[in-house]
C-alpha atoms as a PDB file:
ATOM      1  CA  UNK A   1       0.000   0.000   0.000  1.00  0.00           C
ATOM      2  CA  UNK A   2       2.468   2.371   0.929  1.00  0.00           C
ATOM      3  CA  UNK A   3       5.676   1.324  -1.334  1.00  0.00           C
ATOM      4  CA  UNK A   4       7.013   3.341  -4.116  1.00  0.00           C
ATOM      5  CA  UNK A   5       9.506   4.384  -6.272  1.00  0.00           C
ATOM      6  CA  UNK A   6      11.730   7.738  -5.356  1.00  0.00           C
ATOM      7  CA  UNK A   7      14.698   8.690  -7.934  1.00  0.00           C
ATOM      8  CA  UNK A   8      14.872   5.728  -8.837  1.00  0.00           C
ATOM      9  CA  UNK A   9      15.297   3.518  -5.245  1.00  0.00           C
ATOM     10  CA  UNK A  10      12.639   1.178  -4.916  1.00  0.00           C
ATOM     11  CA  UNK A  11      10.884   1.851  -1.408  1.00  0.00           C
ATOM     12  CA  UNK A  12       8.878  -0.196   0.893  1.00  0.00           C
ATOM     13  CA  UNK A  13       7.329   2.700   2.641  1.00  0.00           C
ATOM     14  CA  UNK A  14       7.604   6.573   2.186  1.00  0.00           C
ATOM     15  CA  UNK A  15       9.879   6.769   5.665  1.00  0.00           C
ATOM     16  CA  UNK A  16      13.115   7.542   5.581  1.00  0.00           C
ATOM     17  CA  UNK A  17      15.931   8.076   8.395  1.00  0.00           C
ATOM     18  CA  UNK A  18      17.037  11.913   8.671  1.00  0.00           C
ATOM     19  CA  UNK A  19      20.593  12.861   7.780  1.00  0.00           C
ATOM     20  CA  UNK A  20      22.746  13.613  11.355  1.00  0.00           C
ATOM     21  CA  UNK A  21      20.460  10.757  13.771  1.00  0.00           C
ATOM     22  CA  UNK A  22      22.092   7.148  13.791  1.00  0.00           C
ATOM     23  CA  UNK A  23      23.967   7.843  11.208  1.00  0.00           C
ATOM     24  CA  UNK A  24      28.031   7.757  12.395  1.00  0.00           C
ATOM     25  CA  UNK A  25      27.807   4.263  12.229  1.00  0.00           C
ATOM     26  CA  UNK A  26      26.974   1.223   9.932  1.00  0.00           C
ATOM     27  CA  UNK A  27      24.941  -0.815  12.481  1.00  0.00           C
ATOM     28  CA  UNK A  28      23.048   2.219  13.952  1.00  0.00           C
ATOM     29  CA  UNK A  29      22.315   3.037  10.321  1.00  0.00           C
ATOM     30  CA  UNK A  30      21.434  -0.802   9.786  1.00  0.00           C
ATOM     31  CA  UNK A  31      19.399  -0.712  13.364  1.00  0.00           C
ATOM     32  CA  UNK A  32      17.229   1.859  11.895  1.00  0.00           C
ATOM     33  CA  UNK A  33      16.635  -0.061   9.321  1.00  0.00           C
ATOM     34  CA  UNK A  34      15.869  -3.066  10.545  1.00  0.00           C
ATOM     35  CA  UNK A  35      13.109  -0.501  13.125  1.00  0.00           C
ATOM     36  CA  UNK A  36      11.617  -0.168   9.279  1.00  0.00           C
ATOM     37  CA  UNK A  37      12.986   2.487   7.518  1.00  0.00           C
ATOM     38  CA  UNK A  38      12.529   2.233   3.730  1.00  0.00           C
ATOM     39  CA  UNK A  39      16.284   4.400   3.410  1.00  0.00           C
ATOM     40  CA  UNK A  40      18.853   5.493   5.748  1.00  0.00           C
ATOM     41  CA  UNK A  41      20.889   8.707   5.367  1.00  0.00           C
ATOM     42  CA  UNK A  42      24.160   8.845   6.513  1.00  0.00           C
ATOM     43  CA  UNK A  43      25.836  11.820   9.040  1.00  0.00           C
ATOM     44  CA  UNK A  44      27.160  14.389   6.445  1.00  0.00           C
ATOM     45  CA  UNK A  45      30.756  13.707   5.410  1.00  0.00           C
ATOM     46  CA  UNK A  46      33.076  16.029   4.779  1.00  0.00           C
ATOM     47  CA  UNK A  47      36.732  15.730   2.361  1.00  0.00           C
ATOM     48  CA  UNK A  48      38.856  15.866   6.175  1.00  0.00           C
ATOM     49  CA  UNK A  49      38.141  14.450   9.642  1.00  0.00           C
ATOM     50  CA  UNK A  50      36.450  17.464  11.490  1.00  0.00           C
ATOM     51  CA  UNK A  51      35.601  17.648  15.520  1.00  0.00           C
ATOM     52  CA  UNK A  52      32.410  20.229  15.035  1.00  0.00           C
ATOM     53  CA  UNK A  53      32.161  22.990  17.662  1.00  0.00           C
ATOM     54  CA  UNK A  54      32.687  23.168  21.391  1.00  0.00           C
ATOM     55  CA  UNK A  55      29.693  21.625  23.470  1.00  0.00           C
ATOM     56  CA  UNK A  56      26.594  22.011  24.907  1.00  0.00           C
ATOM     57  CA  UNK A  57      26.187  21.281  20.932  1.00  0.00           C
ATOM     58  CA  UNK A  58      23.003  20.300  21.086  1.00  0.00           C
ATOM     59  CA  UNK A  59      19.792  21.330  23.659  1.00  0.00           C
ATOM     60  CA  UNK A  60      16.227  20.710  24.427  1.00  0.00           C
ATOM     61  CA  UNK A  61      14.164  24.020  23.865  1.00  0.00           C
ATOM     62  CA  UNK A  62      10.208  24.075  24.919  1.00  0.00           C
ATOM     63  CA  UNK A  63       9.529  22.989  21.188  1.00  0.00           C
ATOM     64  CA  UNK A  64      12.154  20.881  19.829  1.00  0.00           C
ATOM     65  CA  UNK A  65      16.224  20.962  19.897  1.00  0.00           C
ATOM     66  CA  UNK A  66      18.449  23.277  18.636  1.00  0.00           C
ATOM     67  CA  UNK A  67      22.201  22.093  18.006  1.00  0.00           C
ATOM     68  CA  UNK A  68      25.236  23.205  16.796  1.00  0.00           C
ATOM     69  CA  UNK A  69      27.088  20.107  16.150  1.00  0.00           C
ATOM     70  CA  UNK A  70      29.908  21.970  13.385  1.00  0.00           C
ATOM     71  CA  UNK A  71      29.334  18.833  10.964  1.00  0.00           C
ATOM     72  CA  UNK A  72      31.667  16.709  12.910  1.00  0.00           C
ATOM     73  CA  UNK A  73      32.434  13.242  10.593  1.00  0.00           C
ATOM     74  CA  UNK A  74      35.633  10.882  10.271  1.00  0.00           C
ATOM     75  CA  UNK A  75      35.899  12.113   6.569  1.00  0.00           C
ATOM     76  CA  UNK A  76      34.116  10.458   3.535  1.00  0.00           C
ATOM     77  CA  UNK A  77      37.839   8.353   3.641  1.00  0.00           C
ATOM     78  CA  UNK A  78      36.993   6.546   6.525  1.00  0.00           C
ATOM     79  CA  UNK A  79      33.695   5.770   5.944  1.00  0.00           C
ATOM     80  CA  UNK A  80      32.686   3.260   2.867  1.00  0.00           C
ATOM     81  CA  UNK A  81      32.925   0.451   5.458  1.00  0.00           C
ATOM     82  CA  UNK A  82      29.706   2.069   6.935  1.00  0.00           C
ATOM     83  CA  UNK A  83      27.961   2.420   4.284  1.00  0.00           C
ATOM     84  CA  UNK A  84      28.987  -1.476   3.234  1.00  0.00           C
ATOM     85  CA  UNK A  85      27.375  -2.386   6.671  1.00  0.00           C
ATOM     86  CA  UNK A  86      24.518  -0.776   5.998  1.00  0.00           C
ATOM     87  CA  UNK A  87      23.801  -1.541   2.747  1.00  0.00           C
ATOM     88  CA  UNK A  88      23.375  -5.416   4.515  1.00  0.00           C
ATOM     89  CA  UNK A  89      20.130  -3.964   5.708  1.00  0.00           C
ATOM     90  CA  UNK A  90      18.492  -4.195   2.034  1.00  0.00           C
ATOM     91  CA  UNK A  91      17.466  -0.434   2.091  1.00  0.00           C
ATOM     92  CA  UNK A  92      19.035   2.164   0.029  1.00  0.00           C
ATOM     93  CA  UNK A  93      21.715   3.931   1.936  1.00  0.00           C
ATOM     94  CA  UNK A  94      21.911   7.614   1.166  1.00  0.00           C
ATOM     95  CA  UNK A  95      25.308   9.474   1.584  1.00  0.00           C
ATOM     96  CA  UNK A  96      25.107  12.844   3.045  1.00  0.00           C
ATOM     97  CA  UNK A  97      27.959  14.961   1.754  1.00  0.00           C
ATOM     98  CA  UNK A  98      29.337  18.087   2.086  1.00  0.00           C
ATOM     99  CA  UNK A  99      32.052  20.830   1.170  1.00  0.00           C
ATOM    100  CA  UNK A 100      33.490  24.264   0.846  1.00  0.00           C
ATOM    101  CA  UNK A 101      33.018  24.323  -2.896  1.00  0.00           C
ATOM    102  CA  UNK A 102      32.009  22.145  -6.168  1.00  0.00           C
ATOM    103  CA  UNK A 103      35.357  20.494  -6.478  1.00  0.00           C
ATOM    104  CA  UNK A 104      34.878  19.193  -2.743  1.00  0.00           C
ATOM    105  CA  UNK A 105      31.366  17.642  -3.745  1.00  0.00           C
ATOM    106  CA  UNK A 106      32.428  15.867  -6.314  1.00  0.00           C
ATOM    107  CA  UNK A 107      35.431  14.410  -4.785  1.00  0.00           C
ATOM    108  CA  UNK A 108      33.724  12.833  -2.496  1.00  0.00           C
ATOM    109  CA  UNK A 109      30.991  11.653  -4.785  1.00  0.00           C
ATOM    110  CA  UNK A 110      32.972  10.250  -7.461  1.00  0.00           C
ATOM    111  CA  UNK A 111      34.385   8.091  -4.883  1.00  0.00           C
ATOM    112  CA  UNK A 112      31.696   6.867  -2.023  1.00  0.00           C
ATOM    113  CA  UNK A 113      29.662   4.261  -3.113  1.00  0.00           C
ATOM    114  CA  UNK A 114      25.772   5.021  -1.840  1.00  0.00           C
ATOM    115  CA  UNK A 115      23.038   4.389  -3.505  1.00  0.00           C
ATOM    116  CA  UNK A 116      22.486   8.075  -3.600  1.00  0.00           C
ATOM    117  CA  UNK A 117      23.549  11.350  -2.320  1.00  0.00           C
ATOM    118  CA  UNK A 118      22.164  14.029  -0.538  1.00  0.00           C
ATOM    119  CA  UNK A 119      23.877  17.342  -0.755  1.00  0.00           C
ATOM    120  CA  UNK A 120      24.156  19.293   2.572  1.00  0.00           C
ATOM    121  CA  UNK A 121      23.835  23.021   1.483  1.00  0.00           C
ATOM    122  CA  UNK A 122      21.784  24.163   3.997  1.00  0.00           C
ATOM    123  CA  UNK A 123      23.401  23.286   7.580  1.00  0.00           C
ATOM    124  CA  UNK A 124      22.847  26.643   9.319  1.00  0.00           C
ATOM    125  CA  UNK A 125      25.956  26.903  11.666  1.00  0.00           C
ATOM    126  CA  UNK A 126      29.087  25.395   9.941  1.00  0.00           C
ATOM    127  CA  UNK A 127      31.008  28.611   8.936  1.00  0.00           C
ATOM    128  CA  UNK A 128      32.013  28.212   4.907  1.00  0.00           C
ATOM    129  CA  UNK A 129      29.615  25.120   4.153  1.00  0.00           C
ATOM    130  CA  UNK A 130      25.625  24.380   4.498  1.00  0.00           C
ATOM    131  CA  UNK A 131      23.783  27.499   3.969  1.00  0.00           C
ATOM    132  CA  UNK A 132      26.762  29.768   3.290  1.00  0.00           C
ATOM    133  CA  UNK A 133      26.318  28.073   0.049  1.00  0.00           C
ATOM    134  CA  UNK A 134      22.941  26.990  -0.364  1.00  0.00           C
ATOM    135  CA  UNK A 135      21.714  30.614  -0.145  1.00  0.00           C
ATOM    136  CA  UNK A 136      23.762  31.479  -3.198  1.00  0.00           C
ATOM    137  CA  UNK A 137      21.453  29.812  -6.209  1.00  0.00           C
ATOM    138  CA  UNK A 138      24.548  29.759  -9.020  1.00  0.00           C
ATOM    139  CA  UNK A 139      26.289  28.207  -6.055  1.00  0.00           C
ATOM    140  CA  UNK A 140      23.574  25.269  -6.128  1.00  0.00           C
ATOM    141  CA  UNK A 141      23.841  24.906  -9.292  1.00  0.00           C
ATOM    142  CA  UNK A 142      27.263  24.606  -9.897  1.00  0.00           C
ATOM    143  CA  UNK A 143      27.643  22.081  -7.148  1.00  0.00           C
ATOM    144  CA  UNK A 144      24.710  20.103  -8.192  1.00  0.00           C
ATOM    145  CA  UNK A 145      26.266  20.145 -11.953  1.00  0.00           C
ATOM    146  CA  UNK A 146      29.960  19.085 -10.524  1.00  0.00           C
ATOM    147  CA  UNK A 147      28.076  16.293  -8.460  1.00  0.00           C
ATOM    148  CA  UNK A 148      25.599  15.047 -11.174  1.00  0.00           C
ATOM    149  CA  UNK A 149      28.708  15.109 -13.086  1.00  0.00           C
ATOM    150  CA  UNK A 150      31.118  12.524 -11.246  1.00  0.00           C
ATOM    151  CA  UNK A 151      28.525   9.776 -10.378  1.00  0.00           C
ATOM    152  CA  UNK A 152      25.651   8.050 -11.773  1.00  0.00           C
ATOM    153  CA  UNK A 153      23.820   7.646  -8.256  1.00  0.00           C
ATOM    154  CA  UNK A 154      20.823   9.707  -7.946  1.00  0.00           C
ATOM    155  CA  UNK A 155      21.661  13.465  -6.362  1.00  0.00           C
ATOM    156  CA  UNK A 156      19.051  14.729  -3.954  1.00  0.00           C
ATOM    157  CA  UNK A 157      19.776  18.723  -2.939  1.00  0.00           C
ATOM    158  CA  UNK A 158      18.595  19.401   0.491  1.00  0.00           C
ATOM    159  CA  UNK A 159      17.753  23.270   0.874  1.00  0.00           C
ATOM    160  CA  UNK A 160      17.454  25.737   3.873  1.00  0.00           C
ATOM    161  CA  UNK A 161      14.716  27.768   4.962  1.00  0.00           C
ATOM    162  CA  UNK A 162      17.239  30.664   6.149  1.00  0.00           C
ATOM    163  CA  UNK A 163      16.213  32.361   2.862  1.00  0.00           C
ATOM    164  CA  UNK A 164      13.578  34.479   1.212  1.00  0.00           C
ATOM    165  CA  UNK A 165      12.801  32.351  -1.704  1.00  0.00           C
ATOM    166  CA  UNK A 166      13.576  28.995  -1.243  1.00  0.00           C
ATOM    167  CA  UNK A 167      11.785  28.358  -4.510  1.00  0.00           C
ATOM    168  CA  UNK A 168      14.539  29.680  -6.306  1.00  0.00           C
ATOM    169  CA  UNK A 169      17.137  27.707  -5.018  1.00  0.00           C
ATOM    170  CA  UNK A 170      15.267  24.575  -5.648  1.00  0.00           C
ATOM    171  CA  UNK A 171      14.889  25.639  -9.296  1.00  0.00           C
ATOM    172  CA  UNK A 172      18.225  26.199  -9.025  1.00  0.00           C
ATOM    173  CA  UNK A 173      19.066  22.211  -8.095  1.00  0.00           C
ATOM    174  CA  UNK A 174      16.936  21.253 -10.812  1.00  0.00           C
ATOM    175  CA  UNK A 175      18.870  23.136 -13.569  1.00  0.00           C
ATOM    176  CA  UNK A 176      21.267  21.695 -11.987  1.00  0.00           C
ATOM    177  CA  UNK A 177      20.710  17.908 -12.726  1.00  0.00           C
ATOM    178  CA  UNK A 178      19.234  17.220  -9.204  1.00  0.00           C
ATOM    179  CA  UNK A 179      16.469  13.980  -9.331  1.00  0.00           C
ATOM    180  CA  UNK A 180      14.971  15.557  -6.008  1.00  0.00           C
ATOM    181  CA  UNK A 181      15.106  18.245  -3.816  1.00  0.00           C
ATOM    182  CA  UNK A 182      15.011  17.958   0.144  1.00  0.00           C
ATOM    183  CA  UNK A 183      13.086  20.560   2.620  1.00  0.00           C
ATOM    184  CA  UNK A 184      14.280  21.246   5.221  1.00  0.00           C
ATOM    185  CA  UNK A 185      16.852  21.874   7.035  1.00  0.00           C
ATOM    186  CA  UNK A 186      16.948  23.383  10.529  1.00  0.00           C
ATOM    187  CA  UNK A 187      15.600  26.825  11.045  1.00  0.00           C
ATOM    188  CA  UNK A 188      18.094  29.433  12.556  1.00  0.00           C
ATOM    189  CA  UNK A 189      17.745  29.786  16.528  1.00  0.00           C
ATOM    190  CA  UNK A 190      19.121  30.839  20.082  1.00  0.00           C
ATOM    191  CA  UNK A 191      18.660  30.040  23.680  1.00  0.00           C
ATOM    192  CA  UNK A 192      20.043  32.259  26.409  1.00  0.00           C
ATOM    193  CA  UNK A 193      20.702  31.261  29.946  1.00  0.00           C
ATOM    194  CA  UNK A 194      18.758  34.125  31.932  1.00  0.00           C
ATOM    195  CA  UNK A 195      20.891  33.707  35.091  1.00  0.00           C
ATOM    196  CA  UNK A 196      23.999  34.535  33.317  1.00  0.00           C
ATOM    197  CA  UNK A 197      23.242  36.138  30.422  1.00  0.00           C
ATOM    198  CA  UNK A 198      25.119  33.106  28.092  1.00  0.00           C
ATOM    199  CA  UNK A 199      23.813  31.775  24.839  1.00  0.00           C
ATOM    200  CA  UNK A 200      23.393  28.163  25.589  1.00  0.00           C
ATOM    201  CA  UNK A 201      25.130  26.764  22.702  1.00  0.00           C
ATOM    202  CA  UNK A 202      28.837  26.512  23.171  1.00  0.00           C
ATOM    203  CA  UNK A 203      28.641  27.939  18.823  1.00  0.00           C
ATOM    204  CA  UNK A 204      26.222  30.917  20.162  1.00  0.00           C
ATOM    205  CA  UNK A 205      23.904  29.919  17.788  1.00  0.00           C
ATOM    206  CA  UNK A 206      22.401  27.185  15.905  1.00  0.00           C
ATOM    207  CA  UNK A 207      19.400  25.014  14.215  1.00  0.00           C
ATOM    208  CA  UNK A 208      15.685  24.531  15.316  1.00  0.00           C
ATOM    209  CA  UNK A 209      14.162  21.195  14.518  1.00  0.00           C
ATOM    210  CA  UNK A 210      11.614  19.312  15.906  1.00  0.00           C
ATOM    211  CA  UNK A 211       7.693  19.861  16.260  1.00  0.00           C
ATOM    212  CA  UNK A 212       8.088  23.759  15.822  1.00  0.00           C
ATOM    213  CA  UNK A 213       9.561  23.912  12.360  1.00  0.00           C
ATOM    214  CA  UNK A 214       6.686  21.820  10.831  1.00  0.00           C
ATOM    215  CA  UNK A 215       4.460  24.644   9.473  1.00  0.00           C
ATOM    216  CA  UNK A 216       7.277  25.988   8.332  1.00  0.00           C
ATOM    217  CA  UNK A 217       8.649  23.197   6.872  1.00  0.00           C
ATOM    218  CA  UNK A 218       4.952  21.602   5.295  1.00  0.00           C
ATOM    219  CA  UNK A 219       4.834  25.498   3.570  1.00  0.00           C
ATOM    220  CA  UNK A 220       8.200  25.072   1.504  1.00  0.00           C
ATOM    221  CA  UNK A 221       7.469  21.900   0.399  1.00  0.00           C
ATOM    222  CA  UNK A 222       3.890  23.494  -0.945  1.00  0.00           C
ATOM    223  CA  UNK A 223       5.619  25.933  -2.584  1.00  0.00           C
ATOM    224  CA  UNK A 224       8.421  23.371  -4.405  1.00  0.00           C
ATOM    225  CA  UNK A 225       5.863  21.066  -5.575  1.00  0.00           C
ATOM    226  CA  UNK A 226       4.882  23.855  -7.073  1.00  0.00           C
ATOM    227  CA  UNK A 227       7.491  25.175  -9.055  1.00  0.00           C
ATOM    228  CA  UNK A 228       9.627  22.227  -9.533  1.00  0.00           C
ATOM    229  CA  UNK A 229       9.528  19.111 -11.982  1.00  0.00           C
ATOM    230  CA  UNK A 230      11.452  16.797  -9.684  1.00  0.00           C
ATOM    231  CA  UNK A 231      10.098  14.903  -6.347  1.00  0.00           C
ATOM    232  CA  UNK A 232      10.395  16.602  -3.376  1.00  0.00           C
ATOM    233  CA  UNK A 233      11.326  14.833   0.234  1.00  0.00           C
ATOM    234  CA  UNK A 234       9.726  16.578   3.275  1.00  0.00           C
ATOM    235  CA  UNK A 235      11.165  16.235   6.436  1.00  0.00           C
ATOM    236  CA  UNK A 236      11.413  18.631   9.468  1.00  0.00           C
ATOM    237  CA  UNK A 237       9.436  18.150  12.867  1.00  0.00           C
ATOM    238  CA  UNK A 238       7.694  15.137  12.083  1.00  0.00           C
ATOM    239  CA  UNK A 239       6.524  12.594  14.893  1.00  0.00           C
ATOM    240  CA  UNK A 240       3.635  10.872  14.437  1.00  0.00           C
ATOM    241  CA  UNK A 241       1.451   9.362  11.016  1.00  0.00           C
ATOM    242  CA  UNK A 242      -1.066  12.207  11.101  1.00  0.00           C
ATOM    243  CA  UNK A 243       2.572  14.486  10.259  1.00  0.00           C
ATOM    244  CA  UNK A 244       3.775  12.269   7.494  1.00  0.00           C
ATOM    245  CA  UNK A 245       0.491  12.545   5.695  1.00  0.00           C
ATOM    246  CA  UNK A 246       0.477  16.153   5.645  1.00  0.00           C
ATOM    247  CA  UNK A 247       3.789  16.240   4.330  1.00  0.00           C
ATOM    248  CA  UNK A 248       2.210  14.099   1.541  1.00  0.00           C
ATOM    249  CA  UNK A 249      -0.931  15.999   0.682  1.00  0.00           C
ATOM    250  CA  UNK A 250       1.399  19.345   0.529  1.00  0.00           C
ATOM    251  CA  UNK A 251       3.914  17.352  -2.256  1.00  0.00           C
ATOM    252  CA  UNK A 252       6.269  15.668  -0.651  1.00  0.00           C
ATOM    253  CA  UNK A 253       6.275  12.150  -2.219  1.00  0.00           C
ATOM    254  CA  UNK A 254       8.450  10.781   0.998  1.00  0.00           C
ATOM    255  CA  UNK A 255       9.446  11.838   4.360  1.00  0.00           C
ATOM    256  CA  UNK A 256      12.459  12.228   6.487  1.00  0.00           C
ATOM    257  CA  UNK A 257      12.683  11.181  10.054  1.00  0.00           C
ATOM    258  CA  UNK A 258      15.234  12.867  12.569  1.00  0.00           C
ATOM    259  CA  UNK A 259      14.843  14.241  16.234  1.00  0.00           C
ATOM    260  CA  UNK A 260      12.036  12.153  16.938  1.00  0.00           C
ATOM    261  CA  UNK A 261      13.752   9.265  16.529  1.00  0.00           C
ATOM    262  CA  UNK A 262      15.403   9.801  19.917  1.00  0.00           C
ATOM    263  CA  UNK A 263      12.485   9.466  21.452  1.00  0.00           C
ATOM    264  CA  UNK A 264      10.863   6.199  19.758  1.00  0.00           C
ATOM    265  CA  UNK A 265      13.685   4.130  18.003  1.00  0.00           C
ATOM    266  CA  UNK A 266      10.531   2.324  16.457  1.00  0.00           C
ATOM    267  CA  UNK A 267       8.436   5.279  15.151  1.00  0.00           C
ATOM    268  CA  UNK A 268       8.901   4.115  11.531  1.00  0.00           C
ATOM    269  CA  UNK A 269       7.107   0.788  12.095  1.00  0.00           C
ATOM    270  CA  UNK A 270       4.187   3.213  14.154  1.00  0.00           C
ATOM    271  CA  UNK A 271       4.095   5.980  11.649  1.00  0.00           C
ATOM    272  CA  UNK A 272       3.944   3.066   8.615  1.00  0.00           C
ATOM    273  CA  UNK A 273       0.862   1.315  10.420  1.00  0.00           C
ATOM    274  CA  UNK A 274      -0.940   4.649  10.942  1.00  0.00           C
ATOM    275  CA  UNK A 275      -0.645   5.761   7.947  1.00  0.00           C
ATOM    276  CA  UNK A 276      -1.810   2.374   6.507  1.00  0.00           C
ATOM    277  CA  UNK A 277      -4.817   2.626   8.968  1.00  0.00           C
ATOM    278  CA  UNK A 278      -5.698   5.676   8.154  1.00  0.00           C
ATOM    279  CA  UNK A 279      -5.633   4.934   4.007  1.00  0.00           C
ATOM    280  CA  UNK A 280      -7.859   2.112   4.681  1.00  0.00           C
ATOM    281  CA  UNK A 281     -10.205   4.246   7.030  1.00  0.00           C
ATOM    282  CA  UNK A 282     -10.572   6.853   4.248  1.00  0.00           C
ATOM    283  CA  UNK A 283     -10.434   4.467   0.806  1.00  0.00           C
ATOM    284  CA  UNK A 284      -7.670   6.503  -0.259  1.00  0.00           C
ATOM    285  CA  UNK A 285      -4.341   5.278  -1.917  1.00  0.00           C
ATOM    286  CA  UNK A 286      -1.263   6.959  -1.649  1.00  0.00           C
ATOM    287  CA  UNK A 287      -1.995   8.294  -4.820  1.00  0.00           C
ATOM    288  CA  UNK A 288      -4.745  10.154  -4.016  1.00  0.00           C
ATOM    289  CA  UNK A 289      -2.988  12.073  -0.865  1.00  0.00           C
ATOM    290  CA  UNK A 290       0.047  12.577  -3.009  1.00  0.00           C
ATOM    291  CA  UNK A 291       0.162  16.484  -3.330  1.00  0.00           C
ATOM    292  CA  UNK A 292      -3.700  15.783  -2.841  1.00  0.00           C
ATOM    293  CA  UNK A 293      -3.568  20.141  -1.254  1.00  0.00           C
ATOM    294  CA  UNK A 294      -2.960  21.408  -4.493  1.00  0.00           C
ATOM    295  CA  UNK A 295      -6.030  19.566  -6.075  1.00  0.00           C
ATOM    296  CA  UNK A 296      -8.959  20.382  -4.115  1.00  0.00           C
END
């Protein structure tokens, strides 16, 4: 009921594991899997080992989490034994990448084997990568050409919503060669310590996700279905079935999973069953709820 084809990758369900949650190792990414995730994303990698910023890195906030890991990874070098590992799962396994320019990108891309890749221009604290980059649309572009370019795996872009029009970067990922776009990414935010006066964050600053971001999130994805030609993969504050669907009905032909994972290591398997309740309740087929807010 709920399988499909996405770019390609032949899916058992619409549920997919978030880039930057289980994903520094091969068996947490193959645990996930296992927990019934159609696809698992890797942490981003990066062309040299990096350590990320100082900690507290990461923080509980009234509505979600806000973190500023600084996109620590082992390198994309040390890390195709991972991906082997996970791959034993029988799930597509997704490589999140990232750099400081095009050349970086497709380095790293014309030499991990994944079974895609997702392209990280859009992390909102990492000072010369993410959305230093992905605000700039020839920027996109390029990188999505130089990518596209030095593999045959299918490239997924994943944007930010630090910007006025994020329509224009996705069309920018589509000139680009991109098979499908990815929104979001964590929405800039700040916590202070009233007693002291200190930002919480050992980086200051950093990114919002969890249940807050969702409006915010379901909106871009509205708006790309819109203007693009090419799928596009919803993810940001999503935690239960009744999410997922909306993602669906505003154009988002799968989902990503991420902070709520921490809290229900099964919540694939419980969003998959709701969903397929709820499709049976209603007659519908994922078909029908498939962008199904831009048809009524």
């Amino acid at each position: 009921m709920l399988s499909l084809t996405l770019t390609g990758l032949k899916l058992k369900n619409p549920l997919l594991l978030a880039a930057g949650v289980m994903g520094t190792t091969g068996g947490s990414l193959k645990r996930i899997a296992d927990n019934g995730a159609a696809a698992v994303i890797t942490k981003s990698l990066g062309i040299e080992p990096k350590t990320g910023h100082a900690n507290p890195s990461m923080i509980e906030v009234d509505c979600g989490y806000l973190n500023a890991m600084g996109l620590p990874n082992p390198s994309y070098k040390n890390f195709q034994q991972e991906i082997d590992i996970a791959q034993d799962s029988g799930v597509p396994v997704i490589a999140s990448i990232f750099g400081g320019c095009a050349l970086d990108f497709s380095q790293i891309a014309g030499t991990l084997d994944a079974d895609a890749f997702e392209l990280n221009v859009s992390c909102p604290h990492a000072h010369g990568y993410g959305a230093d980059i992905g605000t700039d649309p020839n920027l996109v572009e390029d990188i999505t050409v130089a990518v596209k370019t030095a593999t045959d795996a299918p490239v997924w872009v994943k944007l930010t919503p630090n910007v006025t029009d994020i329509k224009s970067i996705g069309l920018a990922a589509q000139r680009g060669g991109a098979d499908a776009v990815v929104a979001i990414n964590t929405v800039r935010g700040m916590a202070i310590d009233i007693e002291s006066g200190y930002p919480l964050l050992g980086n200051r600053f950093g990114g919002l996700s969890g249940r807050a971001i969702k409006p915010a999130a379901i909106k871009c994805v509205y708006d790309l279905y819109d203007a693009l030609d090419i799928p596009v993969i919803g993810v940001g504050g999503i935690s239960d079935w009744k999410d997922a669907v909306e993602f669906i009905m505003a154009g988002a032909l799968a989902v990503e999973i991420g902070s709520a994972v921490g809290n229900n290591i099964n919540i694939f398997n419980d969003i998959s069953k709701g969903m397929e309740t709820f499709l049976a309740k209603k007659e519908w087929t994922f078909n029908e709820i498939y962008g199904m807010a831009h048809k009524i």
